[in-house]
Protein backbone atom coordinates (compact mmCIF):
# COMPACT_ATOMS: atom_id res chain seq x y z
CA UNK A 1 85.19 83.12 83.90
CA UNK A 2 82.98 84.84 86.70
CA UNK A 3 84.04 88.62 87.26
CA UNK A 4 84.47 89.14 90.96
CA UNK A 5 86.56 91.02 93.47
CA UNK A 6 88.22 89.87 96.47
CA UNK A 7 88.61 92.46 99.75
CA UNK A 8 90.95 91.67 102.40
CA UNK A 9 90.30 93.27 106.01
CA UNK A 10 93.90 94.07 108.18
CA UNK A 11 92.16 95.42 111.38
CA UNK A 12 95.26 96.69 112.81
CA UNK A 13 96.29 100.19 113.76
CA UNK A 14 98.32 102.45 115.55
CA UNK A 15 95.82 104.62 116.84
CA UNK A 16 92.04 104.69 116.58
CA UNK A 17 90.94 108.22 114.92
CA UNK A 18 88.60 109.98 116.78
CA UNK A 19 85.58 109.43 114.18
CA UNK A 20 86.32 106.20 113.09
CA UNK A 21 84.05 102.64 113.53
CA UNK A 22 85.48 100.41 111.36
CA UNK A 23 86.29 97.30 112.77
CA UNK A 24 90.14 98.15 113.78
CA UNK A 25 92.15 97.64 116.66
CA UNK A 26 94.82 99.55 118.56
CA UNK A 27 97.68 97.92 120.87
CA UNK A 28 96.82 94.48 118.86
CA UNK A 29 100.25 93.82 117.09
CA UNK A 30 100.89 90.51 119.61
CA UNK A 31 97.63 89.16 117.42
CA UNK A 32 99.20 89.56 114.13
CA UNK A 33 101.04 86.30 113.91
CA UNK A 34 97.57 84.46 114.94
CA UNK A 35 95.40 86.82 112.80
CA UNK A 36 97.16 86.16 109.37
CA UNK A 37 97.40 82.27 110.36
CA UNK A 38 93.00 82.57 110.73
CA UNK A 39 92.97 84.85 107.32
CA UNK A 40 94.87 82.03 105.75
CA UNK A 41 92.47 79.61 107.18
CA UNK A 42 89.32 81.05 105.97
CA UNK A 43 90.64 81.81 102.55
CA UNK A 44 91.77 77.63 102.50
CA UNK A 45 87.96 76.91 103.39
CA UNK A 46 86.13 79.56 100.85
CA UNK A 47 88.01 78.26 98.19
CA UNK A 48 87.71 74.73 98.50
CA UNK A 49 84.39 75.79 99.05
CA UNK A 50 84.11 77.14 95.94
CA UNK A 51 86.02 74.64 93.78
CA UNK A 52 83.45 71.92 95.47
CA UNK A 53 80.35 73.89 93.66
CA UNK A 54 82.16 74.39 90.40
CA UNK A 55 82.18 78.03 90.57
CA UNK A 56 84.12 79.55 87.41
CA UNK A 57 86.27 81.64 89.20
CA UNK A 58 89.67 79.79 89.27
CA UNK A 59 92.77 80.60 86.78
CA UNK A 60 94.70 77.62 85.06
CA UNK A 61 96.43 76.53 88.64
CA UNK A 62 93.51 76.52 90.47
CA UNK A 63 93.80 79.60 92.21
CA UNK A 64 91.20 82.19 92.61
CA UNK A 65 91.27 84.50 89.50
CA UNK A 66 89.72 87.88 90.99
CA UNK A 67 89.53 90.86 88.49
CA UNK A 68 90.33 93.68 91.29
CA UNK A 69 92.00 93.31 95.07
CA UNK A 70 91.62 95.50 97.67
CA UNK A 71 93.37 95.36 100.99
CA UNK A 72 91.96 97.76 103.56
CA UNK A 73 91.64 98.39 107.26
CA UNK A 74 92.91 99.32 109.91
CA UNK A 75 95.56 99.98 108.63
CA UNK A 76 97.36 97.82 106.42
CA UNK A 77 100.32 99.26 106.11
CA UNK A 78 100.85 99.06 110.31
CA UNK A 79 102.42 95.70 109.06
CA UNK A 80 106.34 96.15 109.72
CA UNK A 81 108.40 95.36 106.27
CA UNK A 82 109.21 92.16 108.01
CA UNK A 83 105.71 91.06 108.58
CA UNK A 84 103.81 92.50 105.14
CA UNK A 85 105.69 89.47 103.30
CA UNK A 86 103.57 87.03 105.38
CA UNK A 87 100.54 88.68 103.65
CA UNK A 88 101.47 88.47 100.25
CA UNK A 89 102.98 84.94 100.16
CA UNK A 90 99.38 84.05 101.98
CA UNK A 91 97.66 85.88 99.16
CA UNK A 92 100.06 84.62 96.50
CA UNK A 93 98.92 80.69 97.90
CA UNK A 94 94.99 80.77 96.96
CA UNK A 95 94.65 83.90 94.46
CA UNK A 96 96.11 84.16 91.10
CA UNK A 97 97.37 87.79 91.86
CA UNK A 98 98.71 88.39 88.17
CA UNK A 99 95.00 88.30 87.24
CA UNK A 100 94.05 90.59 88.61
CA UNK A 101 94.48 94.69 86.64
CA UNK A 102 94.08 96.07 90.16
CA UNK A 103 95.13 95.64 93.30
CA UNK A 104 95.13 98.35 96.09
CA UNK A 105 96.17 98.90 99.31
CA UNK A 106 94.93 101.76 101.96
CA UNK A 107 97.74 103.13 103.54
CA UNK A 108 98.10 105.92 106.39
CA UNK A 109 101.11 108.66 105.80
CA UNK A 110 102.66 107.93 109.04
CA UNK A 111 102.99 104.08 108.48
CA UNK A 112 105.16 104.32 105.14
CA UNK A 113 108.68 105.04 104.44
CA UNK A 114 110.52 104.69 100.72
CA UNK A 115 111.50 100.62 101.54
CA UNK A 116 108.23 99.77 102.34
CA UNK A 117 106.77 101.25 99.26
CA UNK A 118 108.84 100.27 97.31
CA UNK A 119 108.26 96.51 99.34
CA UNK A 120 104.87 97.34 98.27
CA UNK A 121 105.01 97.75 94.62
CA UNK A 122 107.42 94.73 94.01
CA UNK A 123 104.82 92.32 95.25
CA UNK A 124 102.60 93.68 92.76
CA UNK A 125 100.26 96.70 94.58
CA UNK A 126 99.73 98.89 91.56
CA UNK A 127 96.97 101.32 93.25
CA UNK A 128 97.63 103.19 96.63
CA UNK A 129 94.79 104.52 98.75
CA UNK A 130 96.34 107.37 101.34
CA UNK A 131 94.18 108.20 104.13
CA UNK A 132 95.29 111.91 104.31
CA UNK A 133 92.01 113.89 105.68
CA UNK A 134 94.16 117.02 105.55
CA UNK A 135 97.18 118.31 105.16
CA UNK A 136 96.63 121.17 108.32
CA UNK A 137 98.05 119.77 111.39
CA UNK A 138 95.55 121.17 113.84
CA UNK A 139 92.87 119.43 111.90
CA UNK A 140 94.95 116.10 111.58
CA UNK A 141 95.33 116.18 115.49
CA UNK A 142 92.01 117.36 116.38
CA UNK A 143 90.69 113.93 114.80
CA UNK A 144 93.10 111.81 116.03
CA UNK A 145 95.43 111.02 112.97
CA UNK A 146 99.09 110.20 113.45
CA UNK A 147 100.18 112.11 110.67
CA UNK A 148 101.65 115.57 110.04
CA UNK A 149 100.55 117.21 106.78
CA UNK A 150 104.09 117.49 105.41
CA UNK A 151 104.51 113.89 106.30
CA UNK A 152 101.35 113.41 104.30
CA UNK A 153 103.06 115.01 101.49
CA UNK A 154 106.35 113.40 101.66
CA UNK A 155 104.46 109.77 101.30
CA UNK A 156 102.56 111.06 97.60
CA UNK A 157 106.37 111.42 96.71
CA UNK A 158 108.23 109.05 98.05
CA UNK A 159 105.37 106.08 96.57
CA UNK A 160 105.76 108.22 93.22
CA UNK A 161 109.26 107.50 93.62
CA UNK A 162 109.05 103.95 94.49
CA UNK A 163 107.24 103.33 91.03
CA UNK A 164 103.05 103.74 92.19
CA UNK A 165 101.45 105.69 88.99
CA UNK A 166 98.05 105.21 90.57
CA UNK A 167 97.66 107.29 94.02
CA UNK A 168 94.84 108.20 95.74
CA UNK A 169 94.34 110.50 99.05
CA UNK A 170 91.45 110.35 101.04
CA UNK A 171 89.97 113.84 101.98
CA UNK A 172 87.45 114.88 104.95
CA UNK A 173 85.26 118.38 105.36
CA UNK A 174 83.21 119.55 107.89
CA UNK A 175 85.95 118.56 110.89
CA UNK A 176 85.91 120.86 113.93
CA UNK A 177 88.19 123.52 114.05
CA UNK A 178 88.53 123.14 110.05
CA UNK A 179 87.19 126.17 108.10
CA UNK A 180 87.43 127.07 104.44
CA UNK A 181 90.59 128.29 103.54
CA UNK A 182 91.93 125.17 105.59
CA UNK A 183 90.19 123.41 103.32
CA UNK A 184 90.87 125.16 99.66
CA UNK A 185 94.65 124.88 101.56
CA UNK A 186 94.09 121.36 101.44
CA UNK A 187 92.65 120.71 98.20
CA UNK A 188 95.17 122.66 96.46
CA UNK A 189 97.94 120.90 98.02
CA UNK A 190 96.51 117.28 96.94
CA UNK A 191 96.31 118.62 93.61
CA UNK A 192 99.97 120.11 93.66
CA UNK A 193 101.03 116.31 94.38
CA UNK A 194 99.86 114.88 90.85
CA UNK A 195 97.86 112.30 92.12
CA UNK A 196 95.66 110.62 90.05
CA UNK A 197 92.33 110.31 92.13
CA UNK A 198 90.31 112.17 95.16
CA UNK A 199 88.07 110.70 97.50
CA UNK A 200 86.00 113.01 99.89
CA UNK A 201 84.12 112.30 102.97
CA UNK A 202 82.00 114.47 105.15
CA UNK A 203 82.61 114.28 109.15
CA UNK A 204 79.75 111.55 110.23
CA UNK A 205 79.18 111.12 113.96
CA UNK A 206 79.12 107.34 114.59
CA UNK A 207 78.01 105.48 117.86
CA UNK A 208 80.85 104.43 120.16
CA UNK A 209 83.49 106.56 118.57
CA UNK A 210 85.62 109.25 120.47
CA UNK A 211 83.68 111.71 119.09
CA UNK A 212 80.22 110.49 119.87
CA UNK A 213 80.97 110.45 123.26
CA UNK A 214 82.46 114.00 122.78
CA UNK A 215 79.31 115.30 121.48
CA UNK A 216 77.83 113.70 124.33
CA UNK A 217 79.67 114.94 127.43
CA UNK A 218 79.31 118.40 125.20
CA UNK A 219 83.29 118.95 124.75
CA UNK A 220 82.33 118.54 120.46
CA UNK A 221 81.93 121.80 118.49
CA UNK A 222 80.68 121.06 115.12
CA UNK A 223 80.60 123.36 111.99
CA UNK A 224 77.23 124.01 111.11
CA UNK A 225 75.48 122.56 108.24
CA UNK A 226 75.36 125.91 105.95
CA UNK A 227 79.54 125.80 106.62
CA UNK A 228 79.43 121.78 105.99
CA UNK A 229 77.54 122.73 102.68
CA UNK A 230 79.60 125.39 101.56
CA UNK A 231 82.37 123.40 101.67
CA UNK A 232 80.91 120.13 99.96
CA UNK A 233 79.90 123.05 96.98
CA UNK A 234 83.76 124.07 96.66
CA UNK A 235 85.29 120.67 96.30
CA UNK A 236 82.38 119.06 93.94
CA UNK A 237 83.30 122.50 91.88
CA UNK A 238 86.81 123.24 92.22
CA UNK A 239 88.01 118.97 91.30
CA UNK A 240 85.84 118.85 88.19
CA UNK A 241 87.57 122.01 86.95
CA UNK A 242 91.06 120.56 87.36
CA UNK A 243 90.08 117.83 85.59
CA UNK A 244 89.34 115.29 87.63
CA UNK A 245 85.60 113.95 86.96
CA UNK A 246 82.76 113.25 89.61
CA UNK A 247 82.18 108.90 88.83
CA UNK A 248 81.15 108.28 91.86
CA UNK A 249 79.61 109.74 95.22
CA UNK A 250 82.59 110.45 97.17
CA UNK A 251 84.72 109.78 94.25
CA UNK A 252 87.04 111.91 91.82
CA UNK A 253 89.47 110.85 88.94
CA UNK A 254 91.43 112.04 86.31
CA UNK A 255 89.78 110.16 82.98
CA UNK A 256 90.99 106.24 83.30
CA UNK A 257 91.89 106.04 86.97
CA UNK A 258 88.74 104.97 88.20
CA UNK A 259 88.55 102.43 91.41
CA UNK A 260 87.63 99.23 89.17
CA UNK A 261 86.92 97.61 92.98
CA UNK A 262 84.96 100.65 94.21
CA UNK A 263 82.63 100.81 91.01
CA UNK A 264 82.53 97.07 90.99
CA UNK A 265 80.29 97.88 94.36
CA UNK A 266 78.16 99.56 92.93
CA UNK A 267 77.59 97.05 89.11
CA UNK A 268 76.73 94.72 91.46
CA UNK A 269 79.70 92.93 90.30
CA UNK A 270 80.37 89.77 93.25
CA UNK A 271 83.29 90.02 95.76
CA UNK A 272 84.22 87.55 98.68
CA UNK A 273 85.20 89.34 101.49
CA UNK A 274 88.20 87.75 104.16
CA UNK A 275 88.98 88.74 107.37
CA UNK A 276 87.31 90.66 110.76
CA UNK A 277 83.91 92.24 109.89
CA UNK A 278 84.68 91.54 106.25
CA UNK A 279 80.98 91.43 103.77
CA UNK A 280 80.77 88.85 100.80
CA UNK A 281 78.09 89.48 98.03
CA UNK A 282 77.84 86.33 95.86
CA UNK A 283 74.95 85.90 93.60
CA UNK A 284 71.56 86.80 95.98
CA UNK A 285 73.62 86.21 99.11
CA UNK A 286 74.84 89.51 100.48
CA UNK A 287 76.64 88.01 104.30
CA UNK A 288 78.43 89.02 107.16
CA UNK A 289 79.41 86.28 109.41
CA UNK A 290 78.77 88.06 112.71
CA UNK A 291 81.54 85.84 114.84
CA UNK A 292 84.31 87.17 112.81
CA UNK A 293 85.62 89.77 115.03
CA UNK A 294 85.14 87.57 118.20
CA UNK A 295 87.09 84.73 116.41
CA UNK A 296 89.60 87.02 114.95
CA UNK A 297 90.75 89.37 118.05
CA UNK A 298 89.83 86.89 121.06
């Protein structure tokens, strides 16, 4: 059978952060109902498409047998308990989701509580992707995050406690207002937590986000680069020596809790992408269909 992944895009979200371009949507939540009927669609029509051509990527019932999942955003986790069902049971009609040894979800602090983890894990999530970016509150509120850093905190245990043995929290440097011992603050907490994987992003300005236009109308005070540096040096140092290993650019793990998804980017592994602004690579053919969003969010 064909190894693949399959990602799944939930554009939805509370509030847009300050530096972010991803195709996500605040004040959307009437489209949700309408949204998860289209995602249903499209997954319907690539895998018939797929069965037609004789791909080898279904399991015994016909479903599609992906080796990883991963449902990002947005912000999947926006979903109220009530409505995150609707995904699953969609998922659970065209994939074979026992099939596959990993299947994450991205989650952000302020979206969770103990019943929807634990909502989480029963349908079968066994990887959980936090998008902390600090645990300092003036640096969680200077980039627009809806999150306090003890709330941040509070989520690493309560998934522990609803059963998740696989965590990962997202981590940003170079953010205004954020200087070093913010940082090493923030590093050492994550570690405290005993999560099992680190990714790290430096600040990029992107066109059309708060902060470009920030920068523009000159209300934006960036660190400067020999700061930004300086604090890329400490955290490709300081995670190795705590054991978790460099694997990937932006990515740290402790030995055996790789992203299987992530990497699978990067073996040039296939991977059908569903939902707004969602890429497919499949063979040679590397695709974005550009009428997603439109379609989607109209």
């Amino acid at each position: 059978m064909k190894d693949f992944g399959i990602y799944i895009h939930i554009p939805f979200c509370r509030q847009k952060c300050f530096y972010c371009d991803f195709p996500s949507f605040a004040g959307k939540e009437r489209m949700i109902g309408p949204y998860l009927e289209a995602l249903e669609q499209e997954m319907g029509q690539v895998r018939q498409r797929l069965w037609d051509r004789g791909e080898a990527v279904f399991g015994s019932d016909g479903k599609l047998a992906p080796g990883t999942i991963y449902i990002g955003g947005g912000t999947p986790t926006v979903l109220e308990t009530v409505a995150l069902p609707d995904v699953f049971y969609l998922l659970q009609k065209h994939i074979d989701v026992e099939h596959a040894g990993e299947i994450t979800i991205e989650a952000n602090p302020g979206t969770v509580d103990g019943e929807k983890l634990r909502l989480l894990h029963g349908f079968g999530i066994n990887r959980l992707s936090l998008g902390v970016q600090s645990f300092d509150d003036g640096c969680l509120k200077a980039i627009g995050r809806i999150h306090s850093g003890q709330e941040a905190a509070e989520a690493v245990a309560e998934a522990q406690d609803a059963g998740f043995a696989n965590i990962s929290v997202d981590l940003m440097y170079g953010l205004p207002g954020q200087d070093m011992n913010m940082l090493r603050e923030s590093v050492e907490t994550a570690l405290s937590l005993g999560v099992q994987h680190i990714s790290i992003y430096g600040l990029q300005l992107e066109p059309g986000t708060v902060f470009d236009k920030m920068q523009q109308q000159g209300r934006l005070e960036l660190l400067t680069d020999e700061v930004t540096e300086a604090m890329y040096d400490y955290i490709a140092d300081i995670l190795p020596e705590r054991g978790y290993y460099r694997y990937e650019i932006s990515n740290f793990a402790l030995p055996g809790y790789e992203s299987r998804h992530n990497l699978s980017y990067w073996q040039d592994v296939p991977y059908l992408g569903f939902g707004s602004g969602a890429h497919s690579y499949w063979g040679d053919c590397r695709y974005q269909n550009p009428a997603r969003i439109e379609v989607y969010m109209e």
